[in-house]
Protein backbone atom coordinates (compact mmCIF):
# COMPACT_ATOMS: atom_id res chain seq x y z
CA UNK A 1 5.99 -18.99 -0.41
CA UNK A 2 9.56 -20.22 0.12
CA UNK A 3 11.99 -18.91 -2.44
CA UNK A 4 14.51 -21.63 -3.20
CA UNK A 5 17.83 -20.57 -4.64
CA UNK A 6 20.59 -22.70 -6.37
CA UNK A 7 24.44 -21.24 -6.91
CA UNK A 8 25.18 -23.31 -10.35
CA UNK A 9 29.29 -22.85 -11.62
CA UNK A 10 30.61 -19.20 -10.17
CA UNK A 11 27.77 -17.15 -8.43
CA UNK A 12 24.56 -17.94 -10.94
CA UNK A 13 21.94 -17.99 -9.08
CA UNK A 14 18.79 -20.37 -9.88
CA UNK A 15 15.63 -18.90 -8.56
CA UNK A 16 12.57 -21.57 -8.05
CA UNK A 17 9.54 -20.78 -6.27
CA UNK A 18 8.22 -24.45 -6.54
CA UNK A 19 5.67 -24.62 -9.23
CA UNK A 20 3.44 -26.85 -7.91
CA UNK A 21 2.97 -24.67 -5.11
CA UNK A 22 2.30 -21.64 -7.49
CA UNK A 23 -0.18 -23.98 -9.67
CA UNK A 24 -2.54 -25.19 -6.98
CA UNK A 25 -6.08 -25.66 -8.18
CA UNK A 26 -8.59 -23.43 -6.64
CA UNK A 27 -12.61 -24.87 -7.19
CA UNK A 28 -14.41 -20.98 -7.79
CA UNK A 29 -11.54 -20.55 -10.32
CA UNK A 30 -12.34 -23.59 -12.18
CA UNK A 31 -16.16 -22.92 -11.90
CA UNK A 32 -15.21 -19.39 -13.56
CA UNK A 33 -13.36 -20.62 -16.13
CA UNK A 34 -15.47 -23.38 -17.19
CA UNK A 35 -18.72 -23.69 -15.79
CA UNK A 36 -20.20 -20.15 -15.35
CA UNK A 37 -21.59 -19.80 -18.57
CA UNK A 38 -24.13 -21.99 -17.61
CA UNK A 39 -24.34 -21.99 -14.27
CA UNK A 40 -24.52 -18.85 -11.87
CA UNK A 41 -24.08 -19.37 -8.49
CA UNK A 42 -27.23 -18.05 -7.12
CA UNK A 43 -30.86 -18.11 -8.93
CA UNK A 44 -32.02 -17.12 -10.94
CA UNK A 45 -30.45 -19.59 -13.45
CA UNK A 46 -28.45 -19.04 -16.63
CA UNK A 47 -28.53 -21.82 -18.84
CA UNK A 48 -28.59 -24.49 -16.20
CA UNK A 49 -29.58 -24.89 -12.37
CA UNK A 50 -27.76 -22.43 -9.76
CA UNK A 51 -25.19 -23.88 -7.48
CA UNK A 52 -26.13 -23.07 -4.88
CA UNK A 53 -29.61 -25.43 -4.76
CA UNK A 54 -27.71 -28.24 -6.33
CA UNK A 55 -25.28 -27.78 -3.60
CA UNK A 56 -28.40 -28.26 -0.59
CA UNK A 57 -29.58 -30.91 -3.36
CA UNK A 58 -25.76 -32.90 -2.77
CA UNK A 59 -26.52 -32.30 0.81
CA UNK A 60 -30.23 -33.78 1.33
CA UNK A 61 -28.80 -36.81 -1.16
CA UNK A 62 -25.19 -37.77 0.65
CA UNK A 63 -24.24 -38.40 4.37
CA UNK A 64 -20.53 -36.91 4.02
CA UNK A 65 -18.93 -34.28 1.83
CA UNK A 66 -16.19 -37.28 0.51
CA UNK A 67 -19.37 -38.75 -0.69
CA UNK A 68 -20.73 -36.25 -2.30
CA UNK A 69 -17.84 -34.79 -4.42
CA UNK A 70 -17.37 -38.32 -5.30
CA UNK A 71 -20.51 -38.71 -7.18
CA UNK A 72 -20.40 -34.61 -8.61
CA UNK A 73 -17.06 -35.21 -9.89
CA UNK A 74 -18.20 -38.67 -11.79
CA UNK A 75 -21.22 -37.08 -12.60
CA UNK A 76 -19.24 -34.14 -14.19
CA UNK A 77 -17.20 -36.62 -16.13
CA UNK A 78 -19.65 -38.73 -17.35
CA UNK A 79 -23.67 -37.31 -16.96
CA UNK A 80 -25.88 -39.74 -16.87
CA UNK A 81 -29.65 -39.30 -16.62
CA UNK A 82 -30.08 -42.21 -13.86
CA UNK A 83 -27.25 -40.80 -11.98
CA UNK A 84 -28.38 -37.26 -11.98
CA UNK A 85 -29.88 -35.85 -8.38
CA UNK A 86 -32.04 -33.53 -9.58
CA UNK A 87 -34.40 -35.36 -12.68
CA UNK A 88 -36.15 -31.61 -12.92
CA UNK A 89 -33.23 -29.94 -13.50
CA UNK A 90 -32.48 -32.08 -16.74
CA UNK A 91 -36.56 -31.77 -17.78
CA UNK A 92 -35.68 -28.02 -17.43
CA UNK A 93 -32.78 -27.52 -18.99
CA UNK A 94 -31.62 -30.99 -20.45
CA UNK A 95 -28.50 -33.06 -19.58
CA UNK A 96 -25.11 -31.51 -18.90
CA UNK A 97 -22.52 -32.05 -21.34
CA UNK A 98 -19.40 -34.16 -20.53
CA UNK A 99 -16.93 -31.91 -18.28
CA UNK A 100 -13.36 -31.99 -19.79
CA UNK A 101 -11.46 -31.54 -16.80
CA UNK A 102 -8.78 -33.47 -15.18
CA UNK A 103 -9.96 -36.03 -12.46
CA UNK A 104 -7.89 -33.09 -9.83
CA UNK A 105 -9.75 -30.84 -11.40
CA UNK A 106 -13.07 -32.58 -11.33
CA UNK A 107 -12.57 -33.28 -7.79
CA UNK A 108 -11.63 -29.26 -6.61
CA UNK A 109 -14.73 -28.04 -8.34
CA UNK A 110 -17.33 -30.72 -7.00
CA UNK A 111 -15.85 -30.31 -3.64
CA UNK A 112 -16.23 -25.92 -4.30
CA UNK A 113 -20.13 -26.84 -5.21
CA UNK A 114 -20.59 -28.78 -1.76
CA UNK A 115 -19.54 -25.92 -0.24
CA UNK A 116 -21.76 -23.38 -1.77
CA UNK A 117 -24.25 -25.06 0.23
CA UNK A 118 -26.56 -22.38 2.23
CA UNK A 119 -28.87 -23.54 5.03
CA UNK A 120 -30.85 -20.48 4.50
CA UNK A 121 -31.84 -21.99 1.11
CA UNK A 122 -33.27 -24.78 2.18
CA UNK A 123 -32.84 -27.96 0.86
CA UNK A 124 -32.75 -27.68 -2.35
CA UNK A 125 -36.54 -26.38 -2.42
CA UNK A 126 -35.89 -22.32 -2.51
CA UNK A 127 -35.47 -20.25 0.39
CA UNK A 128 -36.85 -21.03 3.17
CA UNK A 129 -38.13 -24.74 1.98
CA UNK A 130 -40.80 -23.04 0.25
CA UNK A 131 -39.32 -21.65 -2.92
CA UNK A 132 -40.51 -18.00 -1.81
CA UNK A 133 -37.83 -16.17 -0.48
CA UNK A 134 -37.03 -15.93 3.13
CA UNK A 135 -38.98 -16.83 5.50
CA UNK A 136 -40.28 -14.49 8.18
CA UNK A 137 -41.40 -16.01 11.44
């Protein structure tokens, strides 16, 4: 980072480092802080589903990524039953309280959960498609 210094009167020196820089939002930080107490990131789950299968869930369900963390981040902000991509999930462990994030916020985290996504999981259906662990051809 890029040290910016400013001589103010006779030789004091004003040090910024440019906090917007310092403050950038970081999505596994923000899952950290606010989501994993319900959510881990692998199974088996806490208090709600694992990431990483609603992350192969976002995948089977939108085209692009943009898409995707478009939908997560509204969904974070507002869950709805009808919008939800996973109707088990909520039988199982009931609707998600409203996130209170900032929409920047909202955005970084949904777009960290798209990219937990693990082919090796499947889609959204366990390991291997089959919900019983790796498969073994």
């Amino acid at each position: 980072m890029k040290n910016i210094f400013i001589i103010i009167g006779m030789g004091l020196i004003f040090n910024s480092t440019g906090d917007a820089a310092t403050k950038a939002l970081d999505g596994q930080t923000i899952f950290n802080k606010n989501c994993s107490a319900c959510h881990s990131v692998n199974p088996p789950p806490k208090l709600a589903p694992p990431i990483t299968p609603l992350a192969s869930r976002y995948h089977l369900s939108f085209k692009t990524k943009k898409d995707g963390v478009n939908h997560l981040a509204a969904y974070l902000k507002l869950p709805k039953k009808e919008d939800s991509i996973d109707p088990q999930a909520i039988t199982r462990f009931g609707l998600m309280p409203p996130v209170a994030l900032s929409a920047a916020e909202l955005n970084v985290v949904a777009a960290w959960v798209w990219d937990q996504y693990n082919p090796a999981m499947g889609m959204g259906r366990g390991f291997g498609g089959q919900g019983r662990g790796p498969s073994n051809p």
